[in-house]
C-alpha atoms as a PDB file:
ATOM      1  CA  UNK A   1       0.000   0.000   0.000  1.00  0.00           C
ATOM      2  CA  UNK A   2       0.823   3.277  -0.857  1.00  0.00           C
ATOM      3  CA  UNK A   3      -0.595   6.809   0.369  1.00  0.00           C
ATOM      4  CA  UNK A   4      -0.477  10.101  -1.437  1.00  0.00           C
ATOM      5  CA  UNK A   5      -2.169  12.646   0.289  1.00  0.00           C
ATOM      6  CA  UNK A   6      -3.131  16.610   0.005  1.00  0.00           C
ATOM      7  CA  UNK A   7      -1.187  17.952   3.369  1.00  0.00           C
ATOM      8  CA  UNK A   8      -4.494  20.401   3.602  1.00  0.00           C
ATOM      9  CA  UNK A   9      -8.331  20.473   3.037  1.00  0.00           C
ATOM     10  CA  UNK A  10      -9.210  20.383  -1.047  1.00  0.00           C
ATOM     11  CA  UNK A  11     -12.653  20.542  -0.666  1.00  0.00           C
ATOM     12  CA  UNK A  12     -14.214  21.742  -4.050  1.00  0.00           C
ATOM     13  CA  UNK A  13     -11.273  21.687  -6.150  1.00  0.00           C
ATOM     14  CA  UNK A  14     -12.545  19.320  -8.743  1.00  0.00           C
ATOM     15  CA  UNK A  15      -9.995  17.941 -11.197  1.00  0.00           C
ATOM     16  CA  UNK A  16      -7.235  21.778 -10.360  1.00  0.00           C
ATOM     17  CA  UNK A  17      -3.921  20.820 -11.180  1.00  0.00           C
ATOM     18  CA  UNK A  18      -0.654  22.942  -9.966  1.00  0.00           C
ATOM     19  CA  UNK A  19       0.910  24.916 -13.027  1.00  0.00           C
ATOM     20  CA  UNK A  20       1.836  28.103 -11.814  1.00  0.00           C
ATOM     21  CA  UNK A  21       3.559  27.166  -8.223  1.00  0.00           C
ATOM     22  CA  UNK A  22       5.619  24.639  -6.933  1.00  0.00           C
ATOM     23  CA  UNK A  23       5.171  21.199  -5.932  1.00  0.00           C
ATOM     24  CA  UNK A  24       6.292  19.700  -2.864  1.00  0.00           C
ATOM     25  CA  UNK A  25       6.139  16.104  -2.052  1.00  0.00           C
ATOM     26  CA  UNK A  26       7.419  14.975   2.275  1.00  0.00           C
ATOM     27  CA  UNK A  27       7.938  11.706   3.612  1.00  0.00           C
ATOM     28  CA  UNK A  28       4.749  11.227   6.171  1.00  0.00           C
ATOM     29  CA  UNK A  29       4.961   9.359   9.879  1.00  0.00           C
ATOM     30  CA  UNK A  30       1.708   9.855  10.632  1.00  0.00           C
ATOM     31  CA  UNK A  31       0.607   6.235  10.236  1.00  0.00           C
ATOM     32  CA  UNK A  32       3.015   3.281  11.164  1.00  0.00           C
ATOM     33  CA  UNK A  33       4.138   0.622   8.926  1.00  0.00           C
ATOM     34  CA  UNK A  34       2.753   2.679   5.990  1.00  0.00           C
ATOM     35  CA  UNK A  35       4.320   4.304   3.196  1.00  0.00           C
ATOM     36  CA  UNK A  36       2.917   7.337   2.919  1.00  0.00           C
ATOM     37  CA  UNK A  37       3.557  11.262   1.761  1.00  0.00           C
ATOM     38  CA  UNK A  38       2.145  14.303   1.820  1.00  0.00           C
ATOM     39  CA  UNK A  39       1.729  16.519  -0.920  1.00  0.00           C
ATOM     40  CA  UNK A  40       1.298  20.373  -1.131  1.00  0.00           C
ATOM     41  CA  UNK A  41      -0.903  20.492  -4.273  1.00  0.00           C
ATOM     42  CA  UNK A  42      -4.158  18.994  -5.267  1.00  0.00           C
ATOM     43  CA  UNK A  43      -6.193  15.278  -5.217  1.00  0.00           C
ATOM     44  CA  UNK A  44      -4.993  15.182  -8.980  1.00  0.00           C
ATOM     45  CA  UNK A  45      -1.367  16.641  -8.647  1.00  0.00           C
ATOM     46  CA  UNK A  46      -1.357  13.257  -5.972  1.00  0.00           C
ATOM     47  CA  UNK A  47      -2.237  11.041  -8.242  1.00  0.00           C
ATOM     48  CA  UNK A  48       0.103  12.433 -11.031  1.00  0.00           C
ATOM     49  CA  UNK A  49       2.773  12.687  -8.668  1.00  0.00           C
ATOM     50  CA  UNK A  50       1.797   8.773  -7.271  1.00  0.00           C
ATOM     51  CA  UNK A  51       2.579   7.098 -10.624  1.00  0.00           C
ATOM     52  CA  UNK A  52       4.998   9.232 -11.872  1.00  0.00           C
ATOM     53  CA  UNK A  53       7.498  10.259  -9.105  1.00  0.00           C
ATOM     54  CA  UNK A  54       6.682   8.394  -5.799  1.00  0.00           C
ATOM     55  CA  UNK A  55       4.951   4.673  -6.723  1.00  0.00           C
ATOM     56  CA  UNK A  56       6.684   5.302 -10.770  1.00  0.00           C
ATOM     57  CA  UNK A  57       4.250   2.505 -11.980  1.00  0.00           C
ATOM     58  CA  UNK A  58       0.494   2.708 -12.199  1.00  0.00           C
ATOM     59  CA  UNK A  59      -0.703   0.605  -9.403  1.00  0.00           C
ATOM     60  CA  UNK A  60      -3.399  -2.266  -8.980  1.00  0.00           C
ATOM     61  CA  UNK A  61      -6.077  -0.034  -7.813  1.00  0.00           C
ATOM     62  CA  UNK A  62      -6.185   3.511  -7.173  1.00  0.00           C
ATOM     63  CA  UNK A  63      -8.292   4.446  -4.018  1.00  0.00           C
ATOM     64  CA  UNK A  64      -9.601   8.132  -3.330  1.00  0.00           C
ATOM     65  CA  UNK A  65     -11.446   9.059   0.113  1.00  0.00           C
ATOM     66  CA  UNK A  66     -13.224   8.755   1.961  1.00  0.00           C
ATOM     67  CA  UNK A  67     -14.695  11.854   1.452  1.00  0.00           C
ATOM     68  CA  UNK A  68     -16.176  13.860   4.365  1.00  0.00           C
ATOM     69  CA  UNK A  69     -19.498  15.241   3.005  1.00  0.00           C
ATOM     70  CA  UNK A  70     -21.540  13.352  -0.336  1.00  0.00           C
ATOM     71  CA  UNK A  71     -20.476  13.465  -3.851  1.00  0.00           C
ATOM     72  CA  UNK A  72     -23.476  12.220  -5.154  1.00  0.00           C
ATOM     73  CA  UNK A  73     -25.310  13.568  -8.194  1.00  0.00           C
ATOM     74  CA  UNK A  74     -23.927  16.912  -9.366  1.00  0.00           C
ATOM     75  CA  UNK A  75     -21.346  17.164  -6.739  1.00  0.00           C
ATOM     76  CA  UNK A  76     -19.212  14.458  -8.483  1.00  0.00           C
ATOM     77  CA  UNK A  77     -17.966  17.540 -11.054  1.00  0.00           C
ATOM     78  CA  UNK A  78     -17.109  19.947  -8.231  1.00  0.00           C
ATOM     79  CA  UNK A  79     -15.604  17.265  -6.159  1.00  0.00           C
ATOM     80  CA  UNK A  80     -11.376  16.644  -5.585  1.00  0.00           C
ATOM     81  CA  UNK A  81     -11.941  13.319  -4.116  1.00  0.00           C
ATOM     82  CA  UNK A  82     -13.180  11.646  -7.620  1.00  0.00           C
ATOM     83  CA  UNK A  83     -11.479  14.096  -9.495  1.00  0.00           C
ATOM     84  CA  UNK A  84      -8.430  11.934  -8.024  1.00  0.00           C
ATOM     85  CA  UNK A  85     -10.415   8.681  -8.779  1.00  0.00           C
ATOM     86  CA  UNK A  86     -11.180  10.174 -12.319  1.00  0.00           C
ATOM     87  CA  UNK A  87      -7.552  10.890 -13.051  1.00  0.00           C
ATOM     88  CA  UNK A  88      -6.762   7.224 -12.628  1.00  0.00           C
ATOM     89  CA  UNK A  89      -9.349   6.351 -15.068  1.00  0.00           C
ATOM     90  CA  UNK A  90      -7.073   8.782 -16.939  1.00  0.00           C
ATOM     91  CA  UNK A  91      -4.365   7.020 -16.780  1.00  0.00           C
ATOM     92  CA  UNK A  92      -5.537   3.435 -17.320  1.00  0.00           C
ATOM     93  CA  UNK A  93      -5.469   2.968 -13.159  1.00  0.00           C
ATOM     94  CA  UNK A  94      -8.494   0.847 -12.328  1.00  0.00           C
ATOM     95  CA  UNK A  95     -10.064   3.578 -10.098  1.00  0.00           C
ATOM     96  CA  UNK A  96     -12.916   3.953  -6.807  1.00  0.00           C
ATOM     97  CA  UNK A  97     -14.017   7.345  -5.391  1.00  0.00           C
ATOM     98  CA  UNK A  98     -15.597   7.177  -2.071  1.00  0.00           C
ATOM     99  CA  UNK A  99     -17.357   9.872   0.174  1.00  0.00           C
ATOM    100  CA  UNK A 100     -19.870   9.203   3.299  1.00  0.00           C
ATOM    101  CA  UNK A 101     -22.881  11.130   3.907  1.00  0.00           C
ATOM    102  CA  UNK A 102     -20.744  13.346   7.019  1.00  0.00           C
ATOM    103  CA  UNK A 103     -19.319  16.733   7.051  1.00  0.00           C
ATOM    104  CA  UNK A 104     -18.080  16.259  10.584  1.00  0.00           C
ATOM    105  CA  UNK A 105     -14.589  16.440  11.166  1.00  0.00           C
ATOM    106  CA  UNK A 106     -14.817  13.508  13.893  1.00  0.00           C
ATOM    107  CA  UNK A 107     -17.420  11.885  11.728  1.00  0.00           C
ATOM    108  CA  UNK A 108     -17.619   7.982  12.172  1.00  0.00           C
ATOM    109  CA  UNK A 109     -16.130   6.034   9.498  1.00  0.00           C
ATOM    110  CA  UNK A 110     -16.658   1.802  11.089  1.00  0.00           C
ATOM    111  CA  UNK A 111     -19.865   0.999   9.357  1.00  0.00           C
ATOM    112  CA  UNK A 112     -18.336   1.533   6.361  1.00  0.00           C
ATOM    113  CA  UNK A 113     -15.633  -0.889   6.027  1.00  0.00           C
ATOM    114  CA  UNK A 114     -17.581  -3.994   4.954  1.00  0.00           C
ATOM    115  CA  UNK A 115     -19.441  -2.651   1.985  1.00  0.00           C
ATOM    116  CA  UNK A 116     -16.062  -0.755   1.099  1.00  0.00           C
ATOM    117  CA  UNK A 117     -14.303  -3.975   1.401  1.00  0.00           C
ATOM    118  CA  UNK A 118     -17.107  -5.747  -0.758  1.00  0.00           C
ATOM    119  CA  UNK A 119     -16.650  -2.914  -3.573  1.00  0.00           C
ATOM    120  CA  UNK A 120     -13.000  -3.609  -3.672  1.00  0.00           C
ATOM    121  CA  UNK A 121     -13.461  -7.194  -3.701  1.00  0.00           C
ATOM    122  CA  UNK A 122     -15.460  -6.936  -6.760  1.00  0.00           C
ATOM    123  CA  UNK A 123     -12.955  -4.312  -8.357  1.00  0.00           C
ATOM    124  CA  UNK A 124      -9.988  -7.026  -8.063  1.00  0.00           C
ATOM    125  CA  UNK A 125     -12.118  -9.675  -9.250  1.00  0.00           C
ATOM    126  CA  UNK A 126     -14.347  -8.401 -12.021  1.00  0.00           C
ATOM    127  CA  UNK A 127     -12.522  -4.961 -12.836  1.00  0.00           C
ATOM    128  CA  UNK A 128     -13.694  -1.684 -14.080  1.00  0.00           C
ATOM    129  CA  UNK A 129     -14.452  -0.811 -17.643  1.00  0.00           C
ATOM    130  CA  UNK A 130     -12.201   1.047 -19.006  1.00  0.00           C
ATOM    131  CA  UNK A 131     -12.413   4.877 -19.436  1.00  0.00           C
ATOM    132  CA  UNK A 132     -14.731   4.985 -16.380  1.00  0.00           C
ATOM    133  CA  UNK A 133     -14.511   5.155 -12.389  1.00  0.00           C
ATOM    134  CA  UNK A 134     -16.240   4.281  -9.739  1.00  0.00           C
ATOM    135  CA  UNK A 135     -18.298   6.827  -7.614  1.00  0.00           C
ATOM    136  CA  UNK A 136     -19.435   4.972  -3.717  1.00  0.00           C
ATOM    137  CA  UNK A 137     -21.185   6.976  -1.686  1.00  0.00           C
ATOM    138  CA  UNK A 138     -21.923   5.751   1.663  1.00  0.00           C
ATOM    139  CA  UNK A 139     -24.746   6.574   4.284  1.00  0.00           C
ATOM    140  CA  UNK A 140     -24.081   7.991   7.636  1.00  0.00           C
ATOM    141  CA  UNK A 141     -26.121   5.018   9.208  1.00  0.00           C
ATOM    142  CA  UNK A 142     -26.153   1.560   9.079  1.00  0.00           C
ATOM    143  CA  UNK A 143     -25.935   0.402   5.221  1.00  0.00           C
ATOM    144  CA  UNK A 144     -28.758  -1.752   4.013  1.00  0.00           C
ATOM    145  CA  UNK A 145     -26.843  -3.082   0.801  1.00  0.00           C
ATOM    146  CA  UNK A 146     -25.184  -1.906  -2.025  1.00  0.00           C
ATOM    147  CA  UNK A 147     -27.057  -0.652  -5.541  1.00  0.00           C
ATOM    148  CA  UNK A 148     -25.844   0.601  -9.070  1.00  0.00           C
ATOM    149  CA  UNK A 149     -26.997   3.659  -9.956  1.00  0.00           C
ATOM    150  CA  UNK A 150     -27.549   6.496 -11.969  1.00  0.00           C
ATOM    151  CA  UNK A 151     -26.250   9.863 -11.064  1.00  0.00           C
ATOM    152  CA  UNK A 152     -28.853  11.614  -9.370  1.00  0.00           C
ATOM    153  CA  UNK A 153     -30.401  14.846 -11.507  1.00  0.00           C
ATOM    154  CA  UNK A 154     -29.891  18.012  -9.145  1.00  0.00           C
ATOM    155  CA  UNK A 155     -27.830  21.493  -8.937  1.00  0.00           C
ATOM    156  CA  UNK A 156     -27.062  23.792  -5.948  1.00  0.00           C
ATOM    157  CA  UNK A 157     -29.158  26.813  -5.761  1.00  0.00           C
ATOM    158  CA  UNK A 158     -26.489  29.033  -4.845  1.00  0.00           C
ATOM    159  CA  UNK A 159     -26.520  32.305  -2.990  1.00  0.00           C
ATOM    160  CA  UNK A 160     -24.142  34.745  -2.336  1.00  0.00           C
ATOM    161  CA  UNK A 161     -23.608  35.875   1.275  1.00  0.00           C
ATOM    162  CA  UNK A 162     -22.224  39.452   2.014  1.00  0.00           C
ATOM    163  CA  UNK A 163     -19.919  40.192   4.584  1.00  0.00           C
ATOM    164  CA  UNK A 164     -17.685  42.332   6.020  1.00  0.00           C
ATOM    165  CA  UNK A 165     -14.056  42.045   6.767  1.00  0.00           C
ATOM    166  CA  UNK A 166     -12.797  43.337  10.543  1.00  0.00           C
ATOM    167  CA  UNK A 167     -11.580  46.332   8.065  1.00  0.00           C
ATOM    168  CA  UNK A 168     -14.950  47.087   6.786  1.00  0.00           C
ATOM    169  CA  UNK A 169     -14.067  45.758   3.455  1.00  0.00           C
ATOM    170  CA  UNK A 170     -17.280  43.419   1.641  1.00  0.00           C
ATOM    171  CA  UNK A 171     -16.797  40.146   0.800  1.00  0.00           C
ATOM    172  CA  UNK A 172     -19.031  37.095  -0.267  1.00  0.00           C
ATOM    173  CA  UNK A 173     -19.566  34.078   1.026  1.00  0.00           C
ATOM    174  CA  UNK A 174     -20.537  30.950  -1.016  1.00  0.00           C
ATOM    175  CA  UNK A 175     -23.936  29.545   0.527  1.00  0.00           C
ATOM    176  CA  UNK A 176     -26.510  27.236  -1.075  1.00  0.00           C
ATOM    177  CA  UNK A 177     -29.264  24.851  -1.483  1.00  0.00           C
ATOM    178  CA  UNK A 178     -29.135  21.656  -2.644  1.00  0.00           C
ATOM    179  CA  UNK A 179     -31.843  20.815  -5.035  1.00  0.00           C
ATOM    180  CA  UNK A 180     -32.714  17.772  -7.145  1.00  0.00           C
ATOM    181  CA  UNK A 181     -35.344  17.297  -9.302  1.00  0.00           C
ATOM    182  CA  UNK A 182     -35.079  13.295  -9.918  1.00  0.00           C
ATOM    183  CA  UNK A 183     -37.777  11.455  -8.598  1.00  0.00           C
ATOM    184  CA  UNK A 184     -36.376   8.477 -10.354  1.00  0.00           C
ATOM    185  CA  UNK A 185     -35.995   5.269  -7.826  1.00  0.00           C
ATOM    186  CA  UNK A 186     -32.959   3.985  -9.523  1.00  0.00           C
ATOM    187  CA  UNK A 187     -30.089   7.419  -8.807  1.00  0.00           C
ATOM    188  CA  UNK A 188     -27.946   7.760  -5.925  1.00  0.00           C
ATOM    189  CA  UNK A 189     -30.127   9.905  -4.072  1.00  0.00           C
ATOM    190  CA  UNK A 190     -32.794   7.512  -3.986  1.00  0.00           C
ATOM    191  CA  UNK A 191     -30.405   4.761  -2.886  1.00  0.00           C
ATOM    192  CA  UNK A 192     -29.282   7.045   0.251  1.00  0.00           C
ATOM    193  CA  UNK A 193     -32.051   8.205   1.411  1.00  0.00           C
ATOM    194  CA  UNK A 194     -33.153   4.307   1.860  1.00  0.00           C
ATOM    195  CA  UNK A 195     -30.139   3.693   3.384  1.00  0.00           C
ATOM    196  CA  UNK A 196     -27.950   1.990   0.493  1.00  0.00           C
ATOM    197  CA  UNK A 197     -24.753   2.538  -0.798  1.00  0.00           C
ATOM    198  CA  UNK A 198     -24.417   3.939  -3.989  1.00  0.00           C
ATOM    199  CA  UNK A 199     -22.160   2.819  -6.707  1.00  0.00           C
ATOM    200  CA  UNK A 200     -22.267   4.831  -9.829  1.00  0.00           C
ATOM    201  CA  UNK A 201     -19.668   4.405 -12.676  1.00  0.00           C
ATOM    202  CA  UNK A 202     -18.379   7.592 -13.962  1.00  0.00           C
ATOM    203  CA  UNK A 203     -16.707   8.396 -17.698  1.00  0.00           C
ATOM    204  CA  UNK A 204     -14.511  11.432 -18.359  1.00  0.00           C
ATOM    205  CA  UNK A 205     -15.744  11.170 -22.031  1.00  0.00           C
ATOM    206  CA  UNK A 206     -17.917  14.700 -21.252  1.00  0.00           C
ATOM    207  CA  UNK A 207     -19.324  14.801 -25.303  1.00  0.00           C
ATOM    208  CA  UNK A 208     -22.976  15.029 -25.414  1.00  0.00           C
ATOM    209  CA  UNK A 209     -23.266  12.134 -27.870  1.00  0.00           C
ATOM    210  CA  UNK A 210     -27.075  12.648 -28.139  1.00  0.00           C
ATOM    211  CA  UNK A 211     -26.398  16.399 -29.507  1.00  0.00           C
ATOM    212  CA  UNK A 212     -23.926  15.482 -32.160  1.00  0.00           C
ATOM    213  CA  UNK A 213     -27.422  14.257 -34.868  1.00  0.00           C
ATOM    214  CA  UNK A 214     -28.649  17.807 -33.976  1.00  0.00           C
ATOM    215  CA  UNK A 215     -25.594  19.881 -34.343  1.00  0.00           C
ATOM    216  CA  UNK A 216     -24.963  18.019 -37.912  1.00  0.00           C
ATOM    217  CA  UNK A 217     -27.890  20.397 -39.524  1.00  0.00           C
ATOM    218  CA  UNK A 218     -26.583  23.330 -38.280  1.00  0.00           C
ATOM    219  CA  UNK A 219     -25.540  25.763 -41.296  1.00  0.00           C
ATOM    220  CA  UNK A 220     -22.523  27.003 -40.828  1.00  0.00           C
END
């Protein structure tokens, strides 16, 4: 086993890679008996720097998370944690996001390990298509099952928060509502609000193939 890590928080940073600042990369003791380092950039610079540098093969299985908070639905495109398991998928690295249903920093993570273990278990055996990850999100409760899904169809209804700085200066703060609009039994929101762990595979191939007919009679 071997850990790459973000050495801070990288909530929200979605597939952000380093460019225009250094990269750092420090031996971490944090966790006897395994190899492990911290990294100063993002979830993807990690994996980047995992094959390439540290590991300098692409590994068995590439693990991301777990995630405090859910990346179900539309959160999966704002989200570092399977931005990291999408950049495996990148790189040929059979690949497994995962994120429980907990924003709390001392959240509760031990009724998780079976069903992660089970997902894992079927990863080694059965593999992952190719050109596609997969995205678990786990309940903050006791887990019923497991059930492939759809992504859930929803959006944040954001709002804008005004402050003030202690020098009187405005600023905003990023506030907002999640909404979905799927009644649909077979998404991941369905599955978590019964208490199931969601499993849904997720491509990087972002075309619209269903817009490419309509396009086609555009005159240009």
């Amino acid at each position: 086993m071997l850990v790459v890590a973000p050495d801070q928080p990288q909530s929200g940073m979605s597939h952000a890679v380093t460019i225009n600042d250094i990269l750092r990369v420090k031996k971490s003791t944090l966790h006897e008996g395994i190899e492990a380092y911290s990294c100063t950039g993002t979830p993807v610079d990690c994996v980047k720097l995992a094959i390439y540098k540290v590991f300098k093969k692409k590994p068995d299985l590439l693990l991301s998370g777990i995630n405090h908070g859910a990346n179900h639905s539309i959160n999966v495109i704002y989200s570092g944690t399977m931005s990291a398991a999408v950049e495996g998928a990148v790189e040929g690295v059979p690949s497994i996001g995962f994120s429980l249903l907990n924003h709390d920093e001392d959240a509760d993570f031990s009724h998780c390990h079976a069903t992660i273990e089970k997902v894992i278990e079927g990863a080694l055996k059965n593999g992952i298509d190719k050109n596609t990850c997969l995205n678990v999100n786990l309940p903050d409760k006791e887990i019923k099952g497991i059930k492939i899904c759809r992504q859930g169809n929803a959006f944040w209804k954001d709002n804008f928060e005004v402050r003030q700085d202690p020098m009187k200066g405005e600023y905003y703060w990023l506030k907002g509502v999640f909404t979905h609009l799927d009644k649909g039994e077979d998404t991941d929101i369905a599955a978590l609000e019964k208490g199931y762990a969601s499993v849904v595979p997720v491509q990087f191939d972002m075309t619209a193939h269903h817009s490419i007919a309509s396009l086609n009679n555009w005159e240009f």
